[in-house]
N, C-alpha and C. Protein backbone atom coordinates (compact mmCIF):
# COMPACT_ATOMS: atom_id res chain seq x y z
N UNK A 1 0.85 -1.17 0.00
CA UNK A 1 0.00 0.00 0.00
C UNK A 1 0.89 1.23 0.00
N UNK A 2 0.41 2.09 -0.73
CA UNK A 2 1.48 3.27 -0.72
C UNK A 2 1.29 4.19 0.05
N UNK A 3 2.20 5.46 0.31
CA UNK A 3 1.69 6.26 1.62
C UNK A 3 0.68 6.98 1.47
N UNK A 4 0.22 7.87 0.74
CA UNK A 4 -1.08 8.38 0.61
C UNK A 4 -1.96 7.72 0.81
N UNK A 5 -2.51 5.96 0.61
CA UNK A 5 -3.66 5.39 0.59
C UNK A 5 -3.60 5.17 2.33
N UNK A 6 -2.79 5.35 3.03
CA UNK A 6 -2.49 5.05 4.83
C UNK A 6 -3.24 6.42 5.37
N UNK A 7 -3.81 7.08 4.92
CA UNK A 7 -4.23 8.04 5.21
C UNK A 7 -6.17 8.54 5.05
N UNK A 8 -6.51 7.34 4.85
CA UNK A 8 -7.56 7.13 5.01
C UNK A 8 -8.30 7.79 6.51
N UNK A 9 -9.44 7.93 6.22
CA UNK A 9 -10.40 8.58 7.45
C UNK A 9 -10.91 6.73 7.93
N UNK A 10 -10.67 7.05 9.59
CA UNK A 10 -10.92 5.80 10.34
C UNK A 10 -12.39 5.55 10.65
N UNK A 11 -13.36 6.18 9.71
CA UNK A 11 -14.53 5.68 9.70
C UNK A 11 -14.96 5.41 8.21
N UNK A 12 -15.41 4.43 7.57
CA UNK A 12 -16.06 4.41 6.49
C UNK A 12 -17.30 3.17 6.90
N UNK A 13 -18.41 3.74 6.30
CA UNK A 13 -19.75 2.99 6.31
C UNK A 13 -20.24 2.50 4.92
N UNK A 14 -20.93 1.36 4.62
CA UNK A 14 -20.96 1.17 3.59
C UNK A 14 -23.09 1.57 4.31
N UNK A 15 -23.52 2.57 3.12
CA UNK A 15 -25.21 2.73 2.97
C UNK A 15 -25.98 2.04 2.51
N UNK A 16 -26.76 1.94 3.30
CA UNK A 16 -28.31 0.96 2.80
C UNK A 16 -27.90 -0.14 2.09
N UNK A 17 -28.93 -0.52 1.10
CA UNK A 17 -28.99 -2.07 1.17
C UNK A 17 -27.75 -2.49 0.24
N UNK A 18 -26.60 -3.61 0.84
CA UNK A 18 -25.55 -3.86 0.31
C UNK A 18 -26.16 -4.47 -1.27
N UNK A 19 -26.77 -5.57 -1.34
CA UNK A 19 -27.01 -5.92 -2.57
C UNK A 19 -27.40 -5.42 -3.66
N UNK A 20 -28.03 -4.49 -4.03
CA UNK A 20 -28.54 -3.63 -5.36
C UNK A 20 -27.05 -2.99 -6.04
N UNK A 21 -26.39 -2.24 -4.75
CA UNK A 21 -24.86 -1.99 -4.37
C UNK A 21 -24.04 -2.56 -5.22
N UNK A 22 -23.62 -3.83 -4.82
CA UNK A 22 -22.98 -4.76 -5.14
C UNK A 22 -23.19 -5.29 -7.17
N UNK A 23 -24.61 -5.50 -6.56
CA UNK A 23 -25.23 -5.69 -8.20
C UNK A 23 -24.40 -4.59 -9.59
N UNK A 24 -25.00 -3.54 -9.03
CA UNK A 24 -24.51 -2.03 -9.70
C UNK A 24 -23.16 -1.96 -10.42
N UNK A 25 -21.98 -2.12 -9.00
CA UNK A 25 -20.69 -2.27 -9.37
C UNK A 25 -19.82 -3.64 -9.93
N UNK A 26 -20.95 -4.56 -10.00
CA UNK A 26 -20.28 -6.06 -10.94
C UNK A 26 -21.03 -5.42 -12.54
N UNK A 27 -22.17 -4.75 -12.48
CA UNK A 27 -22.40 -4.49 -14.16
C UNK A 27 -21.54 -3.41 -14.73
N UNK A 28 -21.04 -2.58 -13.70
CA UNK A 28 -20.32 -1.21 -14.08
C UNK A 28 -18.71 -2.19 -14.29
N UNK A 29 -17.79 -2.90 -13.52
CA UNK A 29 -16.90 -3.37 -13.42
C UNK A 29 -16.86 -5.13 -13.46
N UNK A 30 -17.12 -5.56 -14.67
CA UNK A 30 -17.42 -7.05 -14.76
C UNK A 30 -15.92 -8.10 -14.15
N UNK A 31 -14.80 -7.28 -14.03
CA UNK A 31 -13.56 -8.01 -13.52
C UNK A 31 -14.10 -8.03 -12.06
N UNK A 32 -15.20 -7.63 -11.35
CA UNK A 32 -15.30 -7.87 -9.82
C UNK A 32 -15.82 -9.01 -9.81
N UNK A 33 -15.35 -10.07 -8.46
CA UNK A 33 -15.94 -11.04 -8.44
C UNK A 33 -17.19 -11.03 -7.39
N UNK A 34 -17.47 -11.96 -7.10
CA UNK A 34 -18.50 -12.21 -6.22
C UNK A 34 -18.03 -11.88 -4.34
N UNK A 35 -16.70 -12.96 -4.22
CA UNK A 35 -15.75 -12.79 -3.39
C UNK A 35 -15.10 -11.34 -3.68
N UNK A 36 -14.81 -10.48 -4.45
CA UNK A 36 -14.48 -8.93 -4.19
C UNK A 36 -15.34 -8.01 -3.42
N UNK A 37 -16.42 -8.46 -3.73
CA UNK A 37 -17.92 -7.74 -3.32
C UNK A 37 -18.37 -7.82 -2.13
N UNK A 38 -17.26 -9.19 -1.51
CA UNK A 38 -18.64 -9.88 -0.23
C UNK A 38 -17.94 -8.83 0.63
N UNK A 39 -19.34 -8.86 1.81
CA UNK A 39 -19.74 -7.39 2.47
C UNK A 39 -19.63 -8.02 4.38
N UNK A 40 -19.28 -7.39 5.04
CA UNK A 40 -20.12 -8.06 6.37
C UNK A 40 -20.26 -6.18 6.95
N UNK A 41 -20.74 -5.97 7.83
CA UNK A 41 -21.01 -4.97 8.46
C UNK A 41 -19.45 -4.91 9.09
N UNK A 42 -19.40 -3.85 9.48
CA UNK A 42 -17.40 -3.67 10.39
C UNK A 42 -16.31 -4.06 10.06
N UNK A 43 -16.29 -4.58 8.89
CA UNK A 43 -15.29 -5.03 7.95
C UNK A 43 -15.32 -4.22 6.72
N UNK A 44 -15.85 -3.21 6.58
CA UNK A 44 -15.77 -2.32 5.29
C UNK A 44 -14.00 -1.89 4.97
N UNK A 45 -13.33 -2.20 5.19
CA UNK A 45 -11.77 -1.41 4.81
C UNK A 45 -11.63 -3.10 4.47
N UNK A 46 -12.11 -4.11 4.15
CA UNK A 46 -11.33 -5.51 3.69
C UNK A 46 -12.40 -5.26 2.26
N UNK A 47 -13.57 -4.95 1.83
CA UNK A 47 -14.07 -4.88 0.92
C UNK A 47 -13.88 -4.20 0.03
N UNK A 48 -13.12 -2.99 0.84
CA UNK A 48 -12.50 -1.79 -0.08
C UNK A 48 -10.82 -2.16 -0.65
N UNK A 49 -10.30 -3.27 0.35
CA UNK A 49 -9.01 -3.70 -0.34
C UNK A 49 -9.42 -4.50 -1.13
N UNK A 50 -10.13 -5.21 -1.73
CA UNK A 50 -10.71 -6.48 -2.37
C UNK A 50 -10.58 -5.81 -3.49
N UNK A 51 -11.86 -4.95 -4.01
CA UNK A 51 -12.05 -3.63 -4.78
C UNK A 51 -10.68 -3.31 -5.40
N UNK A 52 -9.99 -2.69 -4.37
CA UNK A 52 -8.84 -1.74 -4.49
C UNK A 52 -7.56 -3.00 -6.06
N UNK A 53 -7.89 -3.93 -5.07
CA UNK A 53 -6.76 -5.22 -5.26
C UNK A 53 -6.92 -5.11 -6.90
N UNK A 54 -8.31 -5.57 -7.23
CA UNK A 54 -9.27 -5.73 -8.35
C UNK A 54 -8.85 -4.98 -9.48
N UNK A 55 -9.41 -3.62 -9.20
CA UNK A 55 -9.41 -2.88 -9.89
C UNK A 55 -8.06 -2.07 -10.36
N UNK A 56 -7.64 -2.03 -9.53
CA UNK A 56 -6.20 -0.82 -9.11
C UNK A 56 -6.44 0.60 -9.13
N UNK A 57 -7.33 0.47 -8.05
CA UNK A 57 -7.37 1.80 -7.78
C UNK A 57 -7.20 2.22 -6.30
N UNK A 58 -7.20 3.94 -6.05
CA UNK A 58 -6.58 3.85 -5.10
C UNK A 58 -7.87 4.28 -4.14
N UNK A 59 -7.47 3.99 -2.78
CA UNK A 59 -8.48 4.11 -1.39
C UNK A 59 -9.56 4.98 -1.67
N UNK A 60 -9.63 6.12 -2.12
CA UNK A 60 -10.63 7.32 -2.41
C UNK A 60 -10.94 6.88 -3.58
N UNK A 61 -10.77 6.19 -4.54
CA UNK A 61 -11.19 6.04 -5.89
C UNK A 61 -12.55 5.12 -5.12
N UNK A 62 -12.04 4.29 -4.32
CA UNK A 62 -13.05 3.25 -4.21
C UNK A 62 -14.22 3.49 -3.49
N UNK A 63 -13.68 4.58 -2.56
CA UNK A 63 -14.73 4.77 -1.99
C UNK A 63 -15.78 5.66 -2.57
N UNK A 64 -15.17 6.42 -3.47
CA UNK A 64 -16.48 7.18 -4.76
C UNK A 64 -17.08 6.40 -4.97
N UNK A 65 -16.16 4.97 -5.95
CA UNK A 65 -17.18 4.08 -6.65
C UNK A 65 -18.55 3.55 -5.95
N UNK A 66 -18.02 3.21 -4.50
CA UNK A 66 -18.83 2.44 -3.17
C UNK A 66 -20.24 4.03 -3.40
N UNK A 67 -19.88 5.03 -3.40
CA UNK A 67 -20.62 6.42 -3.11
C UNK A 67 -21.48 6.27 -4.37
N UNK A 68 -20.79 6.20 -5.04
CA UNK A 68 -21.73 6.30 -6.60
C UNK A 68 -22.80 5.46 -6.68
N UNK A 69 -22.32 4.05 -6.31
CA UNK A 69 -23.24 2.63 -6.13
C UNK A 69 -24.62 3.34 -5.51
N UNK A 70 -24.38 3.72 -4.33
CA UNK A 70 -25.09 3.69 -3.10
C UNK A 70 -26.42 5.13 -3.72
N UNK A 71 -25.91 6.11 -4.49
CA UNK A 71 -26.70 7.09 -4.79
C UNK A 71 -27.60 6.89 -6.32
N UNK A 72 -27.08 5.87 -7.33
CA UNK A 72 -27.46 4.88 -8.59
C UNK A 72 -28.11 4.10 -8.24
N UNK A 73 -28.65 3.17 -7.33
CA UNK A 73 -29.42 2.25 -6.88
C UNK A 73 -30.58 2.80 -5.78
N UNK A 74 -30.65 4.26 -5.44
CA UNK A 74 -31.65 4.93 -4.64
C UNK A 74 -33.05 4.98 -5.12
């Protein structure tokens, strides 16, 4: 991980309903797997490395994408 991505804010929440979510960003990004996606509540920074791993992008990239999901599926 490089130093800028260590600099993350020590709260991130993933909004409302994970699945529509999830759905959204496997049609937008078909290289995500099923296992990239999987979700548990308080584990959001392992879903965002999954993502991160995936895609190659960096910590704030992902968490837009996660933002974008969440406001596209409303």
């Amino acid at each position: 991980m490089d130093q800028k991505d260590n600099k993350h804010p020590v709260k991130f929440e993933v909004i409302g309903d994970w699945a529509p979510q999830m759905a959204y960003l496997k049609n937008q990004f078909p290289a995500l797997t099923e296992k990239d996606l999987e979700y548990l509540p308080g584990r959001e920074f392992e879903l965002i490395g999954s993502i991160r791993s995936r895609l190659n992008k960096s910590f704030d990239e992902v968490k837009e994408l996660i933002r974008l999901a969440e406001i596209e599926v409303r």
